[in-house]
PDB file of N, CA and C in Angstrom:
ATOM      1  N   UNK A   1     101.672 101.204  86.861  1.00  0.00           N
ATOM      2  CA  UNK A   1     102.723 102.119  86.436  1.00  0.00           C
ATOM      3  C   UNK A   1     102.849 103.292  87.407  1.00  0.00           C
ATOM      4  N   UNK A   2     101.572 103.789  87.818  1.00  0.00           N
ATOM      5  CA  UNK A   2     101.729 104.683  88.988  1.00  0.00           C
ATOM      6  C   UNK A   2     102.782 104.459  90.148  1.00  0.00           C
ATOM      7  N   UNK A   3     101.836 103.400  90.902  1.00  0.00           N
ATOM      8  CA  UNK A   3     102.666 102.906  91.984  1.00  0.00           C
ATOM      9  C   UNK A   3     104.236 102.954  91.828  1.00  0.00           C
ATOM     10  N   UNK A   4     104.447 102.421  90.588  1.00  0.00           N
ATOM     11  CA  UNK A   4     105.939 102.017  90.632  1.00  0.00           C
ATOM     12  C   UNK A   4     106.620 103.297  90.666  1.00  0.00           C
ATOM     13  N   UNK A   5     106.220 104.167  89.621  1.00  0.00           N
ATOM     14  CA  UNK A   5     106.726 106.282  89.920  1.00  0.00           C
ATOM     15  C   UNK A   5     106.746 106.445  90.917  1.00  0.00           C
ATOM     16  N   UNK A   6     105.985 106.372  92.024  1.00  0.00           N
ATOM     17  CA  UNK A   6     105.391 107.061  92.947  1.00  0.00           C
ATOM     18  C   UNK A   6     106.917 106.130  94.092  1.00  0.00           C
ATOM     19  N   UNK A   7     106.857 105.088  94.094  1.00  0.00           N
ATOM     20  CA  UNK A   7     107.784 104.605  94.838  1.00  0.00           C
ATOM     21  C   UNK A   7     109.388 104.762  94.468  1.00  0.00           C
ATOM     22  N   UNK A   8     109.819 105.435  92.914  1.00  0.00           N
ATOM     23  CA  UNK A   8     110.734 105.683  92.816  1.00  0.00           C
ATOM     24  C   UNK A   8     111.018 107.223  93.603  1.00  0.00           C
ATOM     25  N   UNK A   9     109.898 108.169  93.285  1.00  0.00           N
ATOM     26  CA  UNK A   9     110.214 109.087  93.692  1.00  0.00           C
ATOM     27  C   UNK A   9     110.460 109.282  95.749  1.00  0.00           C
ATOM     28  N   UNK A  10     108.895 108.514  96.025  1.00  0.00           N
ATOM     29  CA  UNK A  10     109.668 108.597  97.265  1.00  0.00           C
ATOM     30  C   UNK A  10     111.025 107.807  98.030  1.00  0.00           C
ATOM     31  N   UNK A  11     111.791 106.561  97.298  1.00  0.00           N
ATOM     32  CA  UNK A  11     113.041 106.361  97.202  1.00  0.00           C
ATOM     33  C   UNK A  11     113.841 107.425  97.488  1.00  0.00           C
ATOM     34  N   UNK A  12     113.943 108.403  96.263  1.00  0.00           N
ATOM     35  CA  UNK A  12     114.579 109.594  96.157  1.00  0.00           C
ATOM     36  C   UNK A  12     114.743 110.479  97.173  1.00  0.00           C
ATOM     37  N   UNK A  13     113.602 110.574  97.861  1.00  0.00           N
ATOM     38  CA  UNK A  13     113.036 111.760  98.757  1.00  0.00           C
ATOM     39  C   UNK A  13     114.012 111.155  99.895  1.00  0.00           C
ATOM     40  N   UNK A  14     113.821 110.004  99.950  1.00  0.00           N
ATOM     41  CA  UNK A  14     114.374 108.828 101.561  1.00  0.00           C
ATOM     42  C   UNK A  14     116.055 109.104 101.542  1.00  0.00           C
ATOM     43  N   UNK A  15     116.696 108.924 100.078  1.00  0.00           N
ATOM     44  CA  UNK A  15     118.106 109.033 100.239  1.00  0.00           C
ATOM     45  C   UNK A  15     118.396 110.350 100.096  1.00  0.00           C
ATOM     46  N   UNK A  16     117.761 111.250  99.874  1.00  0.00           N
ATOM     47  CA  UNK A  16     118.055 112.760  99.797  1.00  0.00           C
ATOM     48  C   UNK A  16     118.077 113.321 101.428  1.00  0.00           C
ATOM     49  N   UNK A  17     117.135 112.701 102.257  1.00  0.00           N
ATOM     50  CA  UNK A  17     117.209 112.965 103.718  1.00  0.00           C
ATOM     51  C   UNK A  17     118.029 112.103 104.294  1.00  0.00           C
ATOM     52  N   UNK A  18     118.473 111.103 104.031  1.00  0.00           N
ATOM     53  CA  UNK A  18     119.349 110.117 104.907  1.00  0.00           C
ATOM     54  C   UNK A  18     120.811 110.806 104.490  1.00  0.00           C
ATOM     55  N   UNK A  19     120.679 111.742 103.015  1.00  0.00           N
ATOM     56  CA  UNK A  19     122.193 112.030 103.171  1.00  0.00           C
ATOM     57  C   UNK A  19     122.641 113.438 103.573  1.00  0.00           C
ATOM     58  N   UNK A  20     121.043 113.857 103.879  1.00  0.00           N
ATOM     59  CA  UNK A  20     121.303 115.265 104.767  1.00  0.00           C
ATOM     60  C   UNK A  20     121.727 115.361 105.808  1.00  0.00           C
ATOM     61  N   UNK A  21     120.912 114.044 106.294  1.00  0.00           N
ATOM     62  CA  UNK A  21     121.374 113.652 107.642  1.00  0.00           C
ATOM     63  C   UNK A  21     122.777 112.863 107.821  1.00  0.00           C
ATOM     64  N   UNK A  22     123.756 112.402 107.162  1.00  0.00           N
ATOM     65  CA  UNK A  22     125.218 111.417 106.786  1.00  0.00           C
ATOM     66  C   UNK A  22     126.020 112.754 107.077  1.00  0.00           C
ATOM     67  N   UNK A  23     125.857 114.157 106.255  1.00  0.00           N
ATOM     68  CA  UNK A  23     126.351 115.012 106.146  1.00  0.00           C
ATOM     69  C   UNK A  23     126.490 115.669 106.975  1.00  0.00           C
ATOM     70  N   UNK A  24     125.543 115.796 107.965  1.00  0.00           N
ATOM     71  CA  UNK A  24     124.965 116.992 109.389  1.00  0.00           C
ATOM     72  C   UNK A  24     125.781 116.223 110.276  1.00  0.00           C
ATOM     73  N   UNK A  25     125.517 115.087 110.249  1.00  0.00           N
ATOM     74  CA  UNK A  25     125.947 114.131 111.445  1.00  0.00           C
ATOM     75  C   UNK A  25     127.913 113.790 111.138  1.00  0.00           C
ATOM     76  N   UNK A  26     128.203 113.977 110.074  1.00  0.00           N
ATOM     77  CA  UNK A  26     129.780 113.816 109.760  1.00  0.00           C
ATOM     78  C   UNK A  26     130.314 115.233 110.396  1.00  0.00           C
ATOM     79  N   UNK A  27     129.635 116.227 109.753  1.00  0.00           N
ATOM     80  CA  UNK A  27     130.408 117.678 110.452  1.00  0.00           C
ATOM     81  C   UNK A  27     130.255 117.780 111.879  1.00  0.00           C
ATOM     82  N   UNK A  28     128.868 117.451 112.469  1.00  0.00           N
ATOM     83  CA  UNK A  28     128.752 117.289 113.766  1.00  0.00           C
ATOM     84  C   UNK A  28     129.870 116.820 114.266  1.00  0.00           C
ATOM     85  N   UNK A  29     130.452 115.763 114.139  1.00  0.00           N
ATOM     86  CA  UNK A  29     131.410 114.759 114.920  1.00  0.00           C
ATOM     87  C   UNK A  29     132.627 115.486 114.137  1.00  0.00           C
ATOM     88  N   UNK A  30     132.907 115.943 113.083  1.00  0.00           N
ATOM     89  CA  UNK A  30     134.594 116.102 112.577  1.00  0.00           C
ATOM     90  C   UNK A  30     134.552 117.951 113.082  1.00  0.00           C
ATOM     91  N   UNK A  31     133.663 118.446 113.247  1.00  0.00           N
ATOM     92  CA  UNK A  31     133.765 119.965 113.016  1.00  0.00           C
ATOM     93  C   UNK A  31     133.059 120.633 114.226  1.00  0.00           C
ATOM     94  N   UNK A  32     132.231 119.615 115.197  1.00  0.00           N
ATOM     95  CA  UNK A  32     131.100 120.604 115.959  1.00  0.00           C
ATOM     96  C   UNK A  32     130.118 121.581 114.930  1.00  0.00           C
ATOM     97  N   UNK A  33     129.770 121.489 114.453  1.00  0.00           N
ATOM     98  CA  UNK A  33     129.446 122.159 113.456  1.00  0.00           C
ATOM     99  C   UNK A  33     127.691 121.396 112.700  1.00  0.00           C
ATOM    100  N   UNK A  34     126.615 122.160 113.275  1.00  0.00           N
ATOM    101  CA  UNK A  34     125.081 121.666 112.818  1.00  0.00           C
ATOM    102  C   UNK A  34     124.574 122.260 111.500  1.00  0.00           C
ATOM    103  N   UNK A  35     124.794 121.762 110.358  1.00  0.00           N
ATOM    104  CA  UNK A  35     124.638 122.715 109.339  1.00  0.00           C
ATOM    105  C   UNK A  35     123.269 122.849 109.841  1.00  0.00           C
ATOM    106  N   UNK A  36     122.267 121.675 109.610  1.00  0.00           N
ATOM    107  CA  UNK A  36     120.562 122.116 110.432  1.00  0.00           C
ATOM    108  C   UNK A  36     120.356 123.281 111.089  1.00  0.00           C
ATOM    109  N   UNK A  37     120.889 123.641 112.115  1.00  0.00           N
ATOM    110  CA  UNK A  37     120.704 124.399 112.646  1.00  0.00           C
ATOM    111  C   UNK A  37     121.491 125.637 112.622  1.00  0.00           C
ATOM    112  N   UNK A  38     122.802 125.402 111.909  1.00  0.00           N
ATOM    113  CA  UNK A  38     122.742 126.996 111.118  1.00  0.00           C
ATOM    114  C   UNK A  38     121.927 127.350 110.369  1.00  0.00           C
ATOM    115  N   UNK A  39     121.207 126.869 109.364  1.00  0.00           N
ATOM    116  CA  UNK A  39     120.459 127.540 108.588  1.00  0.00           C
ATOM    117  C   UNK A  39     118.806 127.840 108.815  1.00  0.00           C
ATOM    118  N   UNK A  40     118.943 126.751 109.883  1.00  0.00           N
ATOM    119  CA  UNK A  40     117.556 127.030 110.621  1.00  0.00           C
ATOM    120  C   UNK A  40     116.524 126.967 112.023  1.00  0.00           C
ATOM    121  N   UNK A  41     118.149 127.632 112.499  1.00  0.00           N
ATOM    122  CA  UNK A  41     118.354 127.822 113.459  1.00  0.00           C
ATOM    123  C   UNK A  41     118.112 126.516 115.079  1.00  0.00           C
ATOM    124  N   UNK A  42     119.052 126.886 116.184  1.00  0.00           N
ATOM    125  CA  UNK A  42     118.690 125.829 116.872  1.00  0.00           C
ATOM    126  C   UNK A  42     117.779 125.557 118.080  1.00  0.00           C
ATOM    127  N   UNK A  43     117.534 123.810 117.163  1.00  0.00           N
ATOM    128  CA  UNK A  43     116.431 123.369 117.879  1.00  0.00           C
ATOM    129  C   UNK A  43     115.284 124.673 117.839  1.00  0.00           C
ATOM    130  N   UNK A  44     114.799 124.783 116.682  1.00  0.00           N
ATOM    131  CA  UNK A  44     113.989 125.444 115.988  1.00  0.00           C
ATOM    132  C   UNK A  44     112.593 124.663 115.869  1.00  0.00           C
ATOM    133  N   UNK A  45     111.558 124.977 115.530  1.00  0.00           N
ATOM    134  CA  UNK A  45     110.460 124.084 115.177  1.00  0.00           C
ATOM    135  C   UNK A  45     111.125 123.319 113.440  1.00  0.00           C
ATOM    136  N   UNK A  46     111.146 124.700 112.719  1.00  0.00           N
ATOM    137  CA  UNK A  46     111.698 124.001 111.205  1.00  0.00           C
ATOM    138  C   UNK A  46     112.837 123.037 111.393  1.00  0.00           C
ATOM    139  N   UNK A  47     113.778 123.130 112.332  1.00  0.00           N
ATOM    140  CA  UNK A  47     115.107 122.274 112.639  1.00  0.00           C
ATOM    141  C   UNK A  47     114.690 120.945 112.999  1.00  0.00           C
ATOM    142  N   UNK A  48     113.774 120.759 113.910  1.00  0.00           N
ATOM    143  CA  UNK A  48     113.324 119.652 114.186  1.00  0.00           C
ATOM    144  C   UNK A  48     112.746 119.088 113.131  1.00  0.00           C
ATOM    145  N   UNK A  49     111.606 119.284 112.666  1.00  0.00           N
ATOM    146  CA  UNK A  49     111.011 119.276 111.639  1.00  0.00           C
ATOM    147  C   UNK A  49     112.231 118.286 110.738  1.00  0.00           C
ATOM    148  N   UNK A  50     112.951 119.086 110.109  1.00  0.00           N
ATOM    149  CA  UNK A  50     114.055 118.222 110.038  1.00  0.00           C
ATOM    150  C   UNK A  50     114.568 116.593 110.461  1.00  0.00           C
ATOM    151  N   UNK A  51     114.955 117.396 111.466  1.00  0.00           N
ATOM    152  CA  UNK A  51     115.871 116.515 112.389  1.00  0.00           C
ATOM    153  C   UNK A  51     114.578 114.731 112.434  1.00  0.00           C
ATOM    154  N   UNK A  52     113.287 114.896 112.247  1.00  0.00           N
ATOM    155  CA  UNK A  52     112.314 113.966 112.746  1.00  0.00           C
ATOM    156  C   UNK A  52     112.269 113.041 111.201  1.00  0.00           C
ATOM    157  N   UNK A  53     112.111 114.428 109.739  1.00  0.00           N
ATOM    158  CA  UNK A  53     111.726 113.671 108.660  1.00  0.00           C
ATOM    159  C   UNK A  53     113.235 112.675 108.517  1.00  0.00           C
ATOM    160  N   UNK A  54     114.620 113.275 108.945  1.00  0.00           N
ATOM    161  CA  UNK A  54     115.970 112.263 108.554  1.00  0.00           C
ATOM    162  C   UNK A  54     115.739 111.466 109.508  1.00  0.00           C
ATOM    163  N   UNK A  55     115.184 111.300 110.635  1.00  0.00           N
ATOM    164  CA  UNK A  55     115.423 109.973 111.626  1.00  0.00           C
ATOM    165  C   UNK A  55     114.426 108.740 110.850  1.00  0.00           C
ATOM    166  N   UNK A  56     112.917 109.585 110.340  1.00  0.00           N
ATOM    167  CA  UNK A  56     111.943 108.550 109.937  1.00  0.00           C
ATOM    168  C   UNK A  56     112.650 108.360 108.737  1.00  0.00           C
ATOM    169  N   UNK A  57     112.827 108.702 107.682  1.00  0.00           N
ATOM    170  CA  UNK A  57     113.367 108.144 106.170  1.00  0.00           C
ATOM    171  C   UNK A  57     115.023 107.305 107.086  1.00  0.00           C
ATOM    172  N   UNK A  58     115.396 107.732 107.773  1.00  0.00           N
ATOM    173  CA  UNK A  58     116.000 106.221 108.103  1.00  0.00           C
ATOM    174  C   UNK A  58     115.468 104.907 108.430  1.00  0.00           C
ATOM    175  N   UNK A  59     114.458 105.154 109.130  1.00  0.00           N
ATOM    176  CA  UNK A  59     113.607 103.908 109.669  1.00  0.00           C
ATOM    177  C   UNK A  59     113.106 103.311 108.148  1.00  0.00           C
ATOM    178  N   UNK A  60     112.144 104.364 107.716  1.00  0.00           N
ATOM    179  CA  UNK A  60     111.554 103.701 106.144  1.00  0.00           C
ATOM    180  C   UNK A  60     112.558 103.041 105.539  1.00  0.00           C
ATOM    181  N   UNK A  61     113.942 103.283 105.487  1.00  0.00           N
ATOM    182  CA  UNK A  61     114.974 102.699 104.253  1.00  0.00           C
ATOM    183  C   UNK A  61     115.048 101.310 105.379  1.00  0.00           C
ATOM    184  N   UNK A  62     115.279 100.872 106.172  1.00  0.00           N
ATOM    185  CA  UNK A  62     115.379  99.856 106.888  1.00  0.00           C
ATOM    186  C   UNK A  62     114.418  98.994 106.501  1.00  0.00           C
ATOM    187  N   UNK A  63     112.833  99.183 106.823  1.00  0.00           N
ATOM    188  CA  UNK A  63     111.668  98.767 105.904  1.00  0.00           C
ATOM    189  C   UNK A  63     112.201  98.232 104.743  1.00  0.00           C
ATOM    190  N   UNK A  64     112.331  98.969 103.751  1.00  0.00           N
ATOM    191  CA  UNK A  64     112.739  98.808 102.534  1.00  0.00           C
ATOM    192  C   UNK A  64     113.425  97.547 102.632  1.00  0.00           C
ATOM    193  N   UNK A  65     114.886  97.683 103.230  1.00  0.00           N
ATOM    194  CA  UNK A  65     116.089  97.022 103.231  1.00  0.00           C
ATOM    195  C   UNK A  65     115.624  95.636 103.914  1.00  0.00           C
ATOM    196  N   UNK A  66     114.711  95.580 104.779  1.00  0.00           N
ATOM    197  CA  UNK A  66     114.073  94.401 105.514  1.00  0.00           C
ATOM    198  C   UNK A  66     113.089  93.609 104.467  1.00  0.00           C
ATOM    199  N   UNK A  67     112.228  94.063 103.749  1.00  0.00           N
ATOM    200  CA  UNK A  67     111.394  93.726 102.632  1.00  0.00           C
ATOM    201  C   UNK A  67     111.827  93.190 101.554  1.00  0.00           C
ATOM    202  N   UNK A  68     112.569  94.123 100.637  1.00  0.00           N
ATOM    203  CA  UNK A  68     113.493  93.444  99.551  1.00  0.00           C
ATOM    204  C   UNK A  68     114.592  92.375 100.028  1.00  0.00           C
ATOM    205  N   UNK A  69     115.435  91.891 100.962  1.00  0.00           N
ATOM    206  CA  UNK A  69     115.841  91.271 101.848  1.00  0.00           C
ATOM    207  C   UNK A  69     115.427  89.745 101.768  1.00  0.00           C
ATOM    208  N   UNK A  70     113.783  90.250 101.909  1.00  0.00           N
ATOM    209  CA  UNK A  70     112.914  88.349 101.994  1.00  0.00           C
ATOM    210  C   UNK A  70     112.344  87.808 100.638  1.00  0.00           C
ATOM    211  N   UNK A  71     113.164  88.670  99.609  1.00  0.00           N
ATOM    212  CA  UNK A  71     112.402  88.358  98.460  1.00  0.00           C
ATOM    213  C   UNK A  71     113.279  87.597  97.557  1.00  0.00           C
TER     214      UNK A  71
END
């Protein structure tokens, strides 16, 4: 029962950063415009920080999407 919580929540965590990152990356291209790095400033340590956890929770959802996939 754990496991299974524990994997909903980090689910959650994965699409909450993939759509920070959908969002950053839409204004980027329609607006010039880094919300990331307006608010925390650019190419910042915290910005990156960022910028590294939305690239990996993309990779992890791929995982995911590759796994459930063969089942």
């Amino acid at each position: 029962m754990q496991n299974c919580e524990c994997n909903h929540i980090i689910k959650k965590v994965l699409y909450a950063l993939i759509l920070i990152g959908a969002i950053n990356w839409g204004l980027v291209g329609a607006f010039r415009f880094d919300l990331v790095a307006y608010f925390l400033g650019d190419m910042t340590i915290a910005s990156r920080i960022v910028y590294i956890l939305v690239g990996l929770s993309a990779l992890l959802k791929i995982v995911y999407l590759l796994i459930n996939s063969k089942k």
